[in-house]
C-alpha atoms as a PDB file:
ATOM      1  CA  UNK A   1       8.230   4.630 -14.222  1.00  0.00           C
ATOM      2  CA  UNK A   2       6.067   1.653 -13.255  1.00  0.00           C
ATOM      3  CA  UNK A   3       4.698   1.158 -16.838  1.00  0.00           C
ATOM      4  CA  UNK A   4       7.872   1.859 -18.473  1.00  0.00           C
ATOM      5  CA  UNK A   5       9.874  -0.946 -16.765  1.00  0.00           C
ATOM      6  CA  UNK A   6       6.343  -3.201 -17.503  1.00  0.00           C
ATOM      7  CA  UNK A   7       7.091  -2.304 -21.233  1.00  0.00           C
ATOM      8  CA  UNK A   8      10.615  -2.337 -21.230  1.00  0.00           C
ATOM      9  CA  UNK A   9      10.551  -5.884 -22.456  1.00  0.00           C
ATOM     10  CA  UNK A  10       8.459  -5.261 -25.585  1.00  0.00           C
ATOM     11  CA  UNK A  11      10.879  -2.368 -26.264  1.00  0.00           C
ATOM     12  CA  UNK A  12      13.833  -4.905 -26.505  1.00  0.00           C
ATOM     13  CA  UNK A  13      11.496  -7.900 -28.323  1.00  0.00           C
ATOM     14  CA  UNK A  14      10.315  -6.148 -30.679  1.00  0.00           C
ATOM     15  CA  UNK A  15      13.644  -5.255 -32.212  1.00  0.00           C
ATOM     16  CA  UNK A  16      15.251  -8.472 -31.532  1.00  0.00           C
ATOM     17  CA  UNK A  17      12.572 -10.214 -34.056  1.00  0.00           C
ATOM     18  CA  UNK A  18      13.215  -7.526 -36.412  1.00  0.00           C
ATOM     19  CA  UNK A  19      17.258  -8.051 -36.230  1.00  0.00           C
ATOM     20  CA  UNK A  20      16.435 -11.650 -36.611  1.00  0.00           C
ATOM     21  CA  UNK A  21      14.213 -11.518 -39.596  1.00  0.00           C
ATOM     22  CA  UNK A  22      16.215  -8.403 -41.191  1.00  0.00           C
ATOM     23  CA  UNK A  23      19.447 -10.972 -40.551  1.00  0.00           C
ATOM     24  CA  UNK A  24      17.642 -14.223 -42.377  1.00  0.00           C
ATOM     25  CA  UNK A  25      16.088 -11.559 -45.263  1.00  0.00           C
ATOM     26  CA  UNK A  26      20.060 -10.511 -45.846  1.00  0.00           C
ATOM     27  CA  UNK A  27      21.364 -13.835 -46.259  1.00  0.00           C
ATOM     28  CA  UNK A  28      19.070 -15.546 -48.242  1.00  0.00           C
ATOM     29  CA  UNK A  29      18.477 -12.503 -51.286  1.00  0.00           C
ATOM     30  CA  UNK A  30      20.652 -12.536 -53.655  1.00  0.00           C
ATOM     31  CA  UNK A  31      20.523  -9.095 -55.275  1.00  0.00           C
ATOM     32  CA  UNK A  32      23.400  -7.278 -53.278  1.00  0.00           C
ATOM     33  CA  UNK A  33      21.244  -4.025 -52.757  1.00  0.00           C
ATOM     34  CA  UNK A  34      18.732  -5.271 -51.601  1.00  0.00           C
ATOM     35  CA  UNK A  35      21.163  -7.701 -49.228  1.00  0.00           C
ATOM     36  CA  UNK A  36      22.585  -4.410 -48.035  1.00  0.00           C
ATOM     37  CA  UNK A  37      19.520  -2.744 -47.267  1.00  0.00           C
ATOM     38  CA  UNK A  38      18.368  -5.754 -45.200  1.00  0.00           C
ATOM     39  CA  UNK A  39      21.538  -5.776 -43.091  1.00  0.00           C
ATOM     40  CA  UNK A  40      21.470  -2.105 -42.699  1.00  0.00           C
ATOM     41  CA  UNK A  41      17.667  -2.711 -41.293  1.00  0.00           C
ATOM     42  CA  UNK A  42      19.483  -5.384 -38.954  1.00  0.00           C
ATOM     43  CA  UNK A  43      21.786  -2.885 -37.817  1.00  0.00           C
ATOM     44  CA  UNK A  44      19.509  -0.374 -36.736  1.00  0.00           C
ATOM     45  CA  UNK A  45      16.955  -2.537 -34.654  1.00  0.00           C
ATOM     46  CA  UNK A  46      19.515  -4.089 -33.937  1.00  0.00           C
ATOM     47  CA  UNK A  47      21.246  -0.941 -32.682  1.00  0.00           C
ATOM     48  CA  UNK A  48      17.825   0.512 -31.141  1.00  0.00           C
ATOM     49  CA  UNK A  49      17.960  -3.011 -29.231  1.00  0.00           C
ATOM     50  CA  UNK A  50      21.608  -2.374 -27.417  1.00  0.00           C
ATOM     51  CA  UNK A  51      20.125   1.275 -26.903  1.00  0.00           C
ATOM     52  CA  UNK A  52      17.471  -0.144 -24.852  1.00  0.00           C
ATOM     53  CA  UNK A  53      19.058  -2.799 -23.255  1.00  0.00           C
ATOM     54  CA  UNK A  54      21.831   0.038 -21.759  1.00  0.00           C
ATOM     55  CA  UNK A  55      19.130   2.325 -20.732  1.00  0.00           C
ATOM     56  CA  UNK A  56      17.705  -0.571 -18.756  1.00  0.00           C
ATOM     57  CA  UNK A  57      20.655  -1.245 -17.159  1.00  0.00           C
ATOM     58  CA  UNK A  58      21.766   1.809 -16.273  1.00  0.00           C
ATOM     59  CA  UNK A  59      18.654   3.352 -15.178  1.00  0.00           C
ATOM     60  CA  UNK A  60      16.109   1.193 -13.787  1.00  0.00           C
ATOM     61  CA  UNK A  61      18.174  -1.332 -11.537  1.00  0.00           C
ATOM     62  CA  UNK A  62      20.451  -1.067  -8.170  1.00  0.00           C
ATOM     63  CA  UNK A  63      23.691   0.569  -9.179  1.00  0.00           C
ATOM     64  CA  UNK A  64      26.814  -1.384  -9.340  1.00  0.00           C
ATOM     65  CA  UNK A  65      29.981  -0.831 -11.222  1.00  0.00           C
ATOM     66  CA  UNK A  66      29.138  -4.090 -13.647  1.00  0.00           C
ATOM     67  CA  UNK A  67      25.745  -2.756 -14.474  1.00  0.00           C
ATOM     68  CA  UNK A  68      27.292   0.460 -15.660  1.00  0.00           C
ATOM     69  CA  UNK A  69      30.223  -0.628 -17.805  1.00  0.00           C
ATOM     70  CA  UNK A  70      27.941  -3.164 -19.011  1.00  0.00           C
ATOM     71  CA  UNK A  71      25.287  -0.883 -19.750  1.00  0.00           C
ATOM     72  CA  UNK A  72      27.798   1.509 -21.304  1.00  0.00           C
ATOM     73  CA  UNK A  73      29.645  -1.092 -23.582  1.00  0.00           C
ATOM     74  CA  UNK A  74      25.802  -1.653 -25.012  1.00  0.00           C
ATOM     75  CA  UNK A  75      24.883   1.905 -25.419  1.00  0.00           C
ATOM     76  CA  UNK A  76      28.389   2.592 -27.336  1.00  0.00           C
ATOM     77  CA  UNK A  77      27.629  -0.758 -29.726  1.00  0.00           C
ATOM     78  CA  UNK A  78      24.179   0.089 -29.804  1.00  0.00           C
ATOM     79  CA  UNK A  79      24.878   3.959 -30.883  1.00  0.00           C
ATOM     80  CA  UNK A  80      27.333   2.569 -33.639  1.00  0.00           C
ATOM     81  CA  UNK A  81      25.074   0.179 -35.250  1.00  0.00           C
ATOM     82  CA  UNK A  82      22.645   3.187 -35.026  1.00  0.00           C
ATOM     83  CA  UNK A  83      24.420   4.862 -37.312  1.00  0.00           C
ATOM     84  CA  UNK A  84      26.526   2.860 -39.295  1.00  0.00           C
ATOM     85  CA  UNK A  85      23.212   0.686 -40.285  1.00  0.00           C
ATOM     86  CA  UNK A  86      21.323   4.577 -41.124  1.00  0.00           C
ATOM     87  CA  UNK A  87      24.684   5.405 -43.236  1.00  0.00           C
ATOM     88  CA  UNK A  88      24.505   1.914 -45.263  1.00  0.00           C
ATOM     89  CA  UNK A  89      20.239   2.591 -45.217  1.00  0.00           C
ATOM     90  CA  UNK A  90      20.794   5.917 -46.834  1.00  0.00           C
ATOM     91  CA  UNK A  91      23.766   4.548 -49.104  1.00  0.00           C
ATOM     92  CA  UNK A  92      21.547   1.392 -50.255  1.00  0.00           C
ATOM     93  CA  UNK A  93      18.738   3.247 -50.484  1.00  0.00           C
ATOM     94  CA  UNK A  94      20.035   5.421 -53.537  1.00  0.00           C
ATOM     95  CA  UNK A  95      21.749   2.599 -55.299  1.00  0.00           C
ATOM     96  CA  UNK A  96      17.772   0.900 -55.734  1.00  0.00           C
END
């Protein structure tokens, strides 16, 4: 438990670069399939990053009634983004 609370922070870094450079990829490209493909790559570490962040909160600190709607509010968004960015991926993906 020890180490996985000591990497818990490279678990939600990680994807927050990626979201950041998938985000700045999508925006600047101008072919639209390969725009959506970027924002559906923003979407899921983006999504993996919520995941994280709700797993976090509702497992590894005291329990309080903020932590778990908070912590449940970013595992819904974070589920969604999941798999609305792997729907878009997949849809993209055959369009190319």
């Amino acid at each position: 438990m020890q180490i996985l609370q000591a990497l818990l922070p490279l678990f939600i870094f990680v994807p927050l670069i990626l979201s950041v450079y998938y985000s700045f990829r999508s925006r600047r490209i101008q072919d639209p399939k390969l725009r959506g493909i970027y924002a559906a790559r923003m979407n899921i570490a983006m999504g993996a990053m919520l995941v994280v962040i709700a797993v976090s909160q509702l497992f590894f600190f005291t329990d309080s009634n903020l932590r778990r709607v908070f912590g449940t509010i970013c595992f819904l968004l974070g589920i969604f983004n999941l798999f609305a960015g792997l729907r878009n991926h997949s849809a993209y993906s055959k369009l190319k």
